[in-house]
C-alpha atoms as a PDB file:
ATOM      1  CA  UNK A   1      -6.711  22.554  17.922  1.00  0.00           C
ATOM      2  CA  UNK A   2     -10.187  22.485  17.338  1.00  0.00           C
ATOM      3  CA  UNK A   3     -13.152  20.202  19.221  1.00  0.00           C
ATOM      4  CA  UNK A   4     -14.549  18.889  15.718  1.00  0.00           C
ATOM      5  CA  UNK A   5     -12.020  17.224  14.061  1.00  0.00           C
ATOM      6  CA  UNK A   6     -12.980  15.681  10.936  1.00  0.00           C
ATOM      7  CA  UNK A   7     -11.560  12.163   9.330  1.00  0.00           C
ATOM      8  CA  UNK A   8     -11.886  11.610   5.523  1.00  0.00           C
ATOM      9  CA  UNK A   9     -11.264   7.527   4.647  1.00  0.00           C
ATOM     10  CA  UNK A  10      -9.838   7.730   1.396  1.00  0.00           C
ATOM     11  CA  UNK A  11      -9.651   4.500  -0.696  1.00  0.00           C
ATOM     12  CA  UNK A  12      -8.354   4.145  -4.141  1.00  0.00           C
ATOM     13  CA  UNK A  13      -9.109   1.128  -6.388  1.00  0.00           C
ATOM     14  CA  UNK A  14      -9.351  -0.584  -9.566  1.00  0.00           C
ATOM     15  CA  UNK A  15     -11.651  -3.261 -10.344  1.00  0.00           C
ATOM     16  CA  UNK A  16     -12.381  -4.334  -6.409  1.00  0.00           C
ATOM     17  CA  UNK A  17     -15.838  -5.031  -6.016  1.00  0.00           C
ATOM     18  CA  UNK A  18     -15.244  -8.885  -4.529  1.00  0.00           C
ATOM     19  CA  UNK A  19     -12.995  -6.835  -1.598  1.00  0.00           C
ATOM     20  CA  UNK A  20     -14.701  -3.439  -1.467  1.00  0.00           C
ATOM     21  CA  UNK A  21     -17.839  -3.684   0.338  1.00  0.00           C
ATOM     22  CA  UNK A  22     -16.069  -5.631   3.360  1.00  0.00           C
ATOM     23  CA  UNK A  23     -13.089  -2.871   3.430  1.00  0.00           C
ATOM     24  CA  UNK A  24     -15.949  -0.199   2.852  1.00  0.00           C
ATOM     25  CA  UNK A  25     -18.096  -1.711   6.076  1.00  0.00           C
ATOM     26  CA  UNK A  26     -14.871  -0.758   8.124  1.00  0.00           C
ATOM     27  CA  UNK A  27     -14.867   2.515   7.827  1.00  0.00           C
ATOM     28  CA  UNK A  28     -18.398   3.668   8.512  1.00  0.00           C
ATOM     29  CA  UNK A  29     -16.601   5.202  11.791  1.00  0.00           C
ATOM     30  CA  UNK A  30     -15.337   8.366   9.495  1.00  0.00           C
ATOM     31  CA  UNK A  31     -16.938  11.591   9.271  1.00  0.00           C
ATOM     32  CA  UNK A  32     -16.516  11.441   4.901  1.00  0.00           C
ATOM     33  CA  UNK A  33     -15.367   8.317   2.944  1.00  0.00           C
ATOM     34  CA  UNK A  34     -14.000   9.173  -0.608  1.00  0.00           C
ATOM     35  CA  UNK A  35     -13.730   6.018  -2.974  1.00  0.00           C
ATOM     36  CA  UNK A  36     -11.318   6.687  -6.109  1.00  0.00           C
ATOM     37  CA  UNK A  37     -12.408   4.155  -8.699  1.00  0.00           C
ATOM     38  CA  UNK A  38      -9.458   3.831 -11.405  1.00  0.00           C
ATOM     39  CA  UNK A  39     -10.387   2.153 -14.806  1.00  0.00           C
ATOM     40  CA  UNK A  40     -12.801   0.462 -13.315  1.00  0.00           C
ATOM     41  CA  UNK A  41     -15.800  -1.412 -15.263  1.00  0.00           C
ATOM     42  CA  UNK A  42     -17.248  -3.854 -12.572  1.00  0.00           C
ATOM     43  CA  UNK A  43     -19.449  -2.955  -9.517  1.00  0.00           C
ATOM     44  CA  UNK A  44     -17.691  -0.768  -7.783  1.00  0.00           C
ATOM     45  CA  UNK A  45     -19.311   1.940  -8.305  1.00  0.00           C
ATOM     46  CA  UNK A  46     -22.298   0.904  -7.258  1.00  0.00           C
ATOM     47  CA  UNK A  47     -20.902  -0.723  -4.119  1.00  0.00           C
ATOM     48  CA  UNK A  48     -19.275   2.172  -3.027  1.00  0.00           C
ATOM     49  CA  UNK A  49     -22.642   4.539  -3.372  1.00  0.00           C
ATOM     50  CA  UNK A  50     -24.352   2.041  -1.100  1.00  0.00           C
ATOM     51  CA  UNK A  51     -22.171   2.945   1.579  1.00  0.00           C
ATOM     52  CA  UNK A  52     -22.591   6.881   1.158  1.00  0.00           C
ATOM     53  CA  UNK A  53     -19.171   7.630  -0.479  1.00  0.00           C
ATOM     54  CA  UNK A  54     -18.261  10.229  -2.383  1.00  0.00           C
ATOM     55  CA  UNK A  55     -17.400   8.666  -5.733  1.00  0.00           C
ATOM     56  CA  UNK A  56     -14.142  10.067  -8.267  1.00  0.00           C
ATOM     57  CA  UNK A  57     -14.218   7.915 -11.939  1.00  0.00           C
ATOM     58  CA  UNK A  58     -11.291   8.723 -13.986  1.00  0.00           C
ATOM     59  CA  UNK A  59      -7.894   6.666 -15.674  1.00  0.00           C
ATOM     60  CA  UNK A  60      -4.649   7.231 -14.334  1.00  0.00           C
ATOM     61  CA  UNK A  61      -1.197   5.675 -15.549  1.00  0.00           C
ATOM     62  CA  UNK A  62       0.334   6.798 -12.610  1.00  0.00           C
ATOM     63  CA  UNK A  63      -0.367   5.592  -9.272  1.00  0.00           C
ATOM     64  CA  UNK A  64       0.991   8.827  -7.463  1.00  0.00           C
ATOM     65  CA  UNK A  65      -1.215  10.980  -9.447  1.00  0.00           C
ATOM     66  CA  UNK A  66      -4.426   8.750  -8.640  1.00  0.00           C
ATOM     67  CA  UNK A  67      -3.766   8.810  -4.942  1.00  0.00           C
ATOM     68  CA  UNK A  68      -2.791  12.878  -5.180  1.00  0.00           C
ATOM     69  CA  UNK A  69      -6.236  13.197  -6.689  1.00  0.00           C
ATOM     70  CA  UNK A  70      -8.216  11.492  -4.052  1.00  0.00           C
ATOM     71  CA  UNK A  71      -6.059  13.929  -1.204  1.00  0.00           C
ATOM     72  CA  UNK A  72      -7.361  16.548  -2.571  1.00  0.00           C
ATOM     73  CA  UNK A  73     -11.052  15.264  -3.125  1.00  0.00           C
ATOM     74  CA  UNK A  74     -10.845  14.645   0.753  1.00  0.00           C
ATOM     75  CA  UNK A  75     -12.388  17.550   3.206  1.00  0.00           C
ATOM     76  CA  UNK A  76     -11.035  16.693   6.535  1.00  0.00           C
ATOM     77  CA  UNK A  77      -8.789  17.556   8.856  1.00  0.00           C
ATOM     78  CA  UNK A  78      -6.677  14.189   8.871  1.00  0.00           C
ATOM     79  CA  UNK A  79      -6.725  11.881   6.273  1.00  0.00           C
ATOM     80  CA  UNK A  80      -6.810   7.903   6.387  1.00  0.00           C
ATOM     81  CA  UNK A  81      -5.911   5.887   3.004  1.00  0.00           C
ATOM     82  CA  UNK A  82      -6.839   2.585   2.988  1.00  0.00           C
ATOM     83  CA  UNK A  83      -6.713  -0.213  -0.192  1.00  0.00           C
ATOM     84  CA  UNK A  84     -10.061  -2.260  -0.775  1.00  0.00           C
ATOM     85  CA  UNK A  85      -8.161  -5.554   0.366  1.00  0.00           C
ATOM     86  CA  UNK A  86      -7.650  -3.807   4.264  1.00  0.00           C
ATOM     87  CA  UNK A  87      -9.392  -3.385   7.281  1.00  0.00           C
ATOM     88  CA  UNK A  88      -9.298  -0.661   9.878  1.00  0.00           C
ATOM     89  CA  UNK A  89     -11.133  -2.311  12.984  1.00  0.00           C
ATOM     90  CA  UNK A  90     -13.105  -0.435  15.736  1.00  0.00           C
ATOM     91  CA  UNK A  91     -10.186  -0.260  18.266  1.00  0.00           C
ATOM     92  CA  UNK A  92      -8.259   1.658  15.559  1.00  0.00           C
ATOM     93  CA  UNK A  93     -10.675   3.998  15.198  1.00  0.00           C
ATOM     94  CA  UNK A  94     -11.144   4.767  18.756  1.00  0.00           C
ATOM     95  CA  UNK A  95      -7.282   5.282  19.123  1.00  0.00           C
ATOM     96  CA  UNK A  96      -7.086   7.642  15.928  1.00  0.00           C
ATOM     97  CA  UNK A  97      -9.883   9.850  17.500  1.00  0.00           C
ATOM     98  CA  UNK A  98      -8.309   9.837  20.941  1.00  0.00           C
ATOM     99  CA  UNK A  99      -4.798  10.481  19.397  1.00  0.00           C
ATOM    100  CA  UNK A 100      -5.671  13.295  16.829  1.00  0.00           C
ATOM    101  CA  UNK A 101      -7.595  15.735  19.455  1.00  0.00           C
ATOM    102  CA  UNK A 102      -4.084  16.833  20.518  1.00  0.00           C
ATOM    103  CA  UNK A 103      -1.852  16.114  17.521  1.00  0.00           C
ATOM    104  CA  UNK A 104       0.225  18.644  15.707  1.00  0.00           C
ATOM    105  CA  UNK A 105       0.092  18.380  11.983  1.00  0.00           C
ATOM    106  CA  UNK A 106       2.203  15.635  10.485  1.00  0.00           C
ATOM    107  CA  UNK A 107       1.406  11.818  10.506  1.00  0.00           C
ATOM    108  CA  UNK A 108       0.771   8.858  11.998  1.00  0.00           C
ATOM    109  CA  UNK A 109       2.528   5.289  11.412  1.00  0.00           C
ATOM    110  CA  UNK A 110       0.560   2.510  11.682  1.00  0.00           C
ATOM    111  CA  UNK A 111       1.269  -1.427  11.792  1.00  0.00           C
ATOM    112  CA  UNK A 112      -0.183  -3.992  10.114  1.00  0.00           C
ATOM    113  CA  UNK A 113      -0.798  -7.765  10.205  1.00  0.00           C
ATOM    114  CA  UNK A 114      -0.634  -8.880   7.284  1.00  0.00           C
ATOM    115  CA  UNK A 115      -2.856 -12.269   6.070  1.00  0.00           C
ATOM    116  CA  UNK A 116      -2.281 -14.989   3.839  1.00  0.00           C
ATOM    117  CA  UNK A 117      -5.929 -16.368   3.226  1.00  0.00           C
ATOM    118  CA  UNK A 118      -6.729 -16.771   7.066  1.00  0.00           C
ATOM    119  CA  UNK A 119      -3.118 -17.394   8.196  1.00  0.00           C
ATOM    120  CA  UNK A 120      -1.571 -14.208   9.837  1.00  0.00           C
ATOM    121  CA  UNK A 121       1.959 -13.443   9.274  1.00  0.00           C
ATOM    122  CA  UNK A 122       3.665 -11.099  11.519  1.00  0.00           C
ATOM    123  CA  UNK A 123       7.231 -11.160  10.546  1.00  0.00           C
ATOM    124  CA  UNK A 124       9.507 -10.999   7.484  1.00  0.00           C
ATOM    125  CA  UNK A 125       7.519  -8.474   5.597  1.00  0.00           C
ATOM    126  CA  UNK A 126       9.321  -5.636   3.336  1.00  0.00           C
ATOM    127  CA  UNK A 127      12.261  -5.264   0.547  1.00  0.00           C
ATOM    128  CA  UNK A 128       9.188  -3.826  -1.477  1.00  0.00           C
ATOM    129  CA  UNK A 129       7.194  -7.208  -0.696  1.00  0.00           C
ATOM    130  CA  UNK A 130       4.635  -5.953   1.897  1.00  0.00           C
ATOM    131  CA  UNK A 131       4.803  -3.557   4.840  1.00  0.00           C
ATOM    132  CA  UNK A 132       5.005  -4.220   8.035  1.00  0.00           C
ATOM    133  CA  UNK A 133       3.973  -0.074   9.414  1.00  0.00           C
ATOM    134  CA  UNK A 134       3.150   2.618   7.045  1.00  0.00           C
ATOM    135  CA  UNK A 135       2.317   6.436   6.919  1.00  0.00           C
ATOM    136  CA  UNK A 136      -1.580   5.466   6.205  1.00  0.00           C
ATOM    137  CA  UNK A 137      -2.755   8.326   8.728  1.00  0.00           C
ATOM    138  CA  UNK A 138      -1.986  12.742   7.756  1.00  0.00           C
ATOM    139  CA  UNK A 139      -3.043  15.766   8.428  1.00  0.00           C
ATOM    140  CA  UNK A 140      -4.581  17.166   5.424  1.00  0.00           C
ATOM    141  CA  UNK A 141      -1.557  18.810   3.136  1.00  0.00           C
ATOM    142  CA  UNK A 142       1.258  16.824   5.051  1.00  0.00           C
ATOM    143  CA  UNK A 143       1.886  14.283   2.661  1.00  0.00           C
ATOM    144  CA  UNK A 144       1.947  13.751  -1.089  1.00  0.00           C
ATOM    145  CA  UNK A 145       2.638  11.059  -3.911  1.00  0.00           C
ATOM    146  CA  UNK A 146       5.752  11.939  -5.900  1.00  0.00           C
ATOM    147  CA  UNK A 147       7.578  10.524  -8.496  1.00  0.00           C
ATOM    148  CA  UNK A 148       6.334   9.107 -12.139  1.00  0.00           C
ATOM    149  CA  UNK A 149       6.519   5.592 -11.007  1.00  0.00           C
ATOM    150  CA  UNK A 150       4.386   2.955 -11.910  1.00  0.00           C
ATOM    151  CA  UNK A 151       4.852   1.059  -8.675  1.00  0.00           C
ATOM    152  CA  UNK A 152       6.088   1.467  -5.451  1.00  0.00           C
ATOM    153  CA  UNK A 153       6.048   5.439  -5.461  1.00  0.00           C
ATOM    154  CA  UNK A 154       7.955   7.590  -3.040  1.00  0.00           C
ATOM    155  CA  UNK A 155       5.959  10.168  -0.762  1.00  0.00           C
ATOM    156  CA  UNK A 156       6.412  13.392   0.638  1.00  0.00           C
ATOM    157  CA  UNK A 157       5.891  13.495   4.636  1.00  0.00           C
ATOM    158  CA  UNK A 158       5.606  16.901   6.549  1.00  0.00           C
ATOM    159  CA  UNK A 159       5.572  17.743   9.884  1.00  0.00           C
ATOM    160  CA  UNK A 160       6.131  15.483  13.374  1.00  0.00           C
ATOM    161  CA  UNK A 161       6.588  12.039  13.174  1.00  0.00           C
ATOM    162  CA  UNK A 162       3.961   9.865  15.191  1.00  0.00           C
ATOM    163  CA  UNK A 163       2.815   6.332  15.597  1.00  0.00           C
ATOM    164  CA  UNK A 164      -0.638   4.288  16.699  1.00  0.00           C
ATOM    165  CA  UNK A 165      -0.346   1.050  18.239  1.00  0.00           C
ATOM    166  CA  UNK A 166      -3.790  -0.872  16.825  1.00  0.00           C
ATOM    167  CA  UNK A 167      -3.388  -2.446  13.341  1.00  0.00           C
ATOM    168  CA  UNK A 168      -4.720  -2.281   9.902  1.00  0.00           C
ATOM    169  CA  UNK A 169      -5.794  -5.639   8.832  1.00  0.00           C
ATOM    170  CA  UNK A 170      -4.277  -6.277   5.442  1.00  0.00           C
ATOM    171  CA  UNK A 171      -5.321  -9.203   3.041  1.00  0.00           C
ATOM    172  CA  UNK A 172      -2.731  -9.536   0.909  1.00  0.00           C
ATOM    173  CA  UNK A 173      -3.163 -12.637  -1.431  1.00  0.00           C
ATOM    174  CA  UNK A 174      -5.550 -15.556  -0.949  1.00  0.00           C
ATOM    175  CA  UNK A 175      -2.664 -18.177  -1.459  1.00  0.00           C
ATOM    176  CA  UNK A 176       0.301 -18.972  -2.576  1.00  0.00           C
ATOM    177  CA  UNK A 177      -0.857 -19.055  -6.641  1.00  0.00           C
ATOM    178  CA  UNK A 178      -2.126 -15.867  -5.772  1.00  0.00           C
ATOM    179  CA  UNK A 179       0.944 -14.084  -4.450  1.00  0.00           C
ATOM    180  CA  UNK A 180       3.089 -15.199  -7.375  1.00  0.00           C
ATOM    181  CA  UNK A 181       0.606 -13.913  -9.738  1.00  0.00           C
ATOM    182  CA  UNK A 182       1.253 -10.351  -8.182  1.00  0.00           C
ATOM    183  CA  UNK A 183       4.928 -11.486  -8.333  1.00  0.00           C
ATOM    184  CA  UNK A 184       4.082 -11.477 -12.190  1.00  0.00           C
ATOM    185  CA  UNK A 185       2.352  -8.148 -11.510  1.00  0.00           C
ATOM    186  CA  UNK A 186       5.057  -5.921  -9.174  1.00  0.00           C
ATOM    187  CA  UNK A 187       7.704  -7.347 -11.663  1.00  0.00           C
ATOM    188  CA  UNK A 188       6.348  -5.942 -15.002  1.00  0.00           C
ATOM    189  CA  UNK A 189       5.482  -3.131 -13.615  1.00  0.00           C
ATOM    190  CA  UNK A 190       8.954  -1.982 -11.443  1.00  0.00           C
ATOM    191  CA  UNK A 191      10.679  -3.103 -14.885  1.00  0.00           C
ATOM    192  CA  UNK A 192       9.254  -0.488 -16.761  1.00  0.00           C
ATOM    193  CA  UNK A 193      10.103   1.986 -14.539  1.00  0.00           C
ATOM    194  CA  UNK A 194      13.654   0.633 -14.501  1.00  0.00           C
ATOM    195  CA  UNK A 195      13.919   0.291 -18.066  1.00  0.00           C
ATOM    196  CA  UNK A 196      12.768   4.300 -18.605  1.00  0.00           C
ATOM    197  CA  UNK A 197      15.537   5.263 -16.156  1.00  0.00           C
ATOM    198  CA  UNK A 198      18.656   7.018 -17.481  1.00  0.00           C
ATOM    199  CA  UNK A 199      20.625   4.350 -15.965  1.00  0.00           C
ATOM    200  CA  UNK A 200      22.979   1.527 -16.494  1.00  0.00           C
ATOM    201  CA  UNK A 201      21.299  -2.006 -15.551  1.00  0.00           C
ATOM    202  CA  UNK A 202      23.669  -3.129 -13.212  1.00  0.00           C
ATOM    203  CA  UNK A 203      25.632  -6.681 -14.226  1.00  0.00           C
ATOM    204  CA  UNK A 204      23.313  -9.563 -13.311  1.00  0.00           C
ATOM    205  CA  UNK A 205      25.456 -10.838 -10.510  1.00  0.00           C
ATOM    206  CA  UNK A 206      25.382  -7.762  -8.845  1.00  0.00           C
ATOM    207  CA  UNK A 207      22.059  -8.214  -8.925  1.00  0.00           C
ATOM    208  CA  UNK A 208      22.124 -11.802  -7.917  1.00  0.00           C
ATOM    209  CA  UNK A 209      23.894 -10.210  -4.514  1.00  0.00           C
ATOM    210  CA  UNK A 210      20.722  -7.608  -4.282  1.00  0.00           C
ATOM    211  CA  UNK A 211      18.571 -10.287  -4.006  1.00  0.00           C
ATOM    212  CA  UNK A 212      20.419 -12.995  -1.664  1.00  0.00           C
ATOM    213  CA  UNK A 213      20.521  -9.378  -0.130  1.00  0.00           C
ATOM    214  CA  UNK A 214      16.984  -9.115   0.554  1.00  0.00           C
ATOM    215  CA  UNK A 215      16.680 -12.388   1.315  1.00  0.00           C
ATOM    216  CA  UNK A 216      18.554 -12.363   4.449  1.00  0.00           C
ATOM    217  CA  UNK A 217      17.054  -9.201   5.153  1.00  0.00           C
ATOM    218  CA  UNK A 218      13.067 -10.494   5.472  1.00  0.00           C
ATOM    219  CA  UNK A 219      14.168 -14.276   6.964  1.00  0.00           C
ATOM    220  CA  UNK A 220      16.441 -13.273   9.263  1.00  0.00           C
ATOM    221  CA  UNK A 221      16.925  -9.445  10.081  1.00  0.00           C
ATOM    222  CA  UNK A 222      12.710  -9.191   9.454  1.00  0.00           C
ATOM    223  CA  UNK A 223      12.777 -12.541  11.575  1.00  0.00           C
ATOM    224  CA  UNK A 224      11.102 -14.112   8.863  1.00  0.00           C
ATOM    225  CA  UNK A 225      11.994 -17.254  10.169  1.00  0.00           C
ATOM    226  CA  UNK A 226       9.725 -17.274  12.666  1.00  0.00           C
ATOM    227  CA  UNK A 227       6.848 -17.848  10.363  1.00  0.00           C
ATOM    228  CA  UNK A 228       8.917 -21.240   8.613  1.00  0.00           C
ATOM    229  CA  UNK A 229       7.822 -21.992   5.411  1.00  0.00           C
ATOM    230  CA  UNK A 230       6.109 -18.908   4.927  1.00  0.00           C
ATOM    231  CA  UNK A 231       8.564 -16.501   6.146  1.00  0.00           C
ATOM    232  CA  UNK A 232      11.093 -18.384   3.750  1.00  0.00           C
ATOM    233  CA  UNK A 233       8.066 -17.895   0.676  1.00  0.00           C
ATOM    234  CA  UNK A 234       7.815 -14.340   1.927  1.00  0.00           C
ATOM    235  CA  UNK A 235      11.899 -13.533   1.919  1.00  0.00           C
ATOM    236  CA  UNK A 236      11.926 -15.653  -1.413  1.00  0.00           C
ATOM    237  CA  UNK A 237       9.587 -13.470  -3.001  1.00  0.00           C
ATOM    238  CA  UNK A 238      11.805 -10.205  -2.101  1.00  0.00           C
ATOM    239  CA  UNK A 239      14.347 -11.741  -3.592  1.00  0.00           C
ATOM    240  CA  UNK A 240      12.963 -12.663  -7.004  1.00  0.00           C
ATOM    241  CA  UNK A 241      10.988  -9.259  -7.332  1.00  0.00           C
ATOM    242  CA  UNK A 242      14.179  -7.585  -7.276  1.00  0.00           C
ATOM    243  CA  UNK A 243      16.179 -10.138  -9.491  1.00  0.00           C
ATOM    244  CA  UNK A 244      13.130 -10.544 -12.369  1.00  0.00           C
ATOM    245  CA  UNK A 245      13.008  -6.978 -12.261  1.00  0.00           C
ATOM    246  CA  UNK A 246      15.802  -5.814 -13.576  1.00  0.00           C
ATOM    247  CA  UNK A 247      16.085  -8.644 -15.503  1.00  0.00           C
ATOM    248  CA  UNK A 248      12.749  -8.059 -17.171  1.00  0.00           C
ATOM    249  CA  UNK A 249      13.963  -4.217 -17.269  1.00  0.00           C
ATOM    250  CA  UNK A 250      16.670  -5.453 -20.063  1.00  0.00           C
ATOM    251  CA  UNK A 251      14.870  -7.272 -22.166  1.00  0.00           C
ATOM    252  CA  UNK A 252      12.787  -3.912 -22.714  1.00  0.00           C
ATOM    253  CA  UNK A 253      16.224  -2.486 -23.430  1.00  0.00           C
ATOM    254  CA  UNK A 254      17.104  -4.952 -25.788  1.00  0.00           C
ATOM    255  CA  UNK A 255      13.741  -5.078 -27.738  1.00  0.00           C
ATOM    256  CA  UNK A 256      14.180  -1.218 -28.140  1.00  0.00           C
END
């Protein structure tokens, strides 16, 4: 492996520029940062310049193509994808340098703590409603977007398997109002691509069982509970993207 190794901070967004400078000052520690603006008609731009990024304009329906476009706009060795409303702190840095001097080409895991407003939650995250670790960290032509989906889509991972212990810092909504307007969001979006599946919508109490489902899974497998009423919000929320979902997906059926 070679002495030089170069990071590229990728960072896709779409009309960020209250979250983008702050996520932007984080990431000064990579050799290139590459900012993806997508539809975007606020400040971005601008923003992004001011920290010496390469900027990419363009519209995308797809989120998988967006992100497959910024890959291949990036020039280093390993790549690091970040959204404008996270932070990568110093320690992670140092521990991605130290880590990648004597890694084999594949990808790095890493964990997050995830924030409501100020308040950091640790447990009951996923079922589509936040992460809790993520594949945020490749060597350059070891992973890929795939799949037409609108939200949510599926990658492609190559080579070994590996994990870093320091966090991302990710900001997920400001409050409660806030994460059931992406509630609104995730929902309308994951019931298109439902509705444009060659599939039978399963019977609404099957569904019903997806969701108590996921419930259980964030509060108490997730240990959601551990965070009280916002572990139960959290787990609550996993359970309602999946039932409005599909239950969004048929009244696009039915209108058609």
């Amino acid at each position: 492996m070679k002495n030089n190794i170069k990071i590229s901070a990728l960072v896709v967004a779409h009309n960020e520029e209250n979250k983008l400078a702050s996520c932007l000052k984080k990431l000064v520690h990579a050799d290139e940062l590459v900012v993806v603006l997508d539809k975007t008609n606020d400040k971005s731009e601008i923003i992004a310049k001011k920290f010496g990024a390469k900027v990419y304009k363009g519209s995308w329906n797809i989120e998988a193509n967006r992100r497959n476009f910024g890959i291949k706009k990036c020039l280093g060795d390993w790549i690091l994808e970040i959204d404008a409303d996270e932070h990568v702190p110093k320690k992670l840095f140092t521990e991605i340098r130290k880590k990648i001097k004597n890694a084999k080409p594949g990808y790095f895991l890493i964990p997050f703590d995830n924030y409501v407003g100020k308040r950091k939650i640790r447990y009951g995250w996923g079922a589509s409603w936040g992460v809790s670790a993520a594949p945020r960290l490749h060597f350059k032509g070891c992973k890929a977007w795939k799949k037409e989906q609108l939200i949510h889509p599926s990658i492609s991972l190559n080579g070994k398997k590996m994990w870093l212990k320091s966090r991302i810092q990710h900001y997920v909504d400001e409050d409660l109002n806030d994460m059931i307007m992406r509630l609104i969001r995730y929902t309308d979006l994951k019931a298109i691509d439902i509705a444009k599946q060659n599939k039978k919508i399963p019977h609404f109490l099957v569904t019903i069982r997806r969701g108590i489902t996921r419930f259980l899974k964030c509060f108490i497998s997730r240990k959601g509970y551990k965070e009280g009423r916002w572990g139960f919000i959290i787990a609550l929320m996993a359970s309602l993207y999946i039932i409005l979902s599909y239950v969004k997906a048929a009244e696009i059926r039915e209108k058609k």
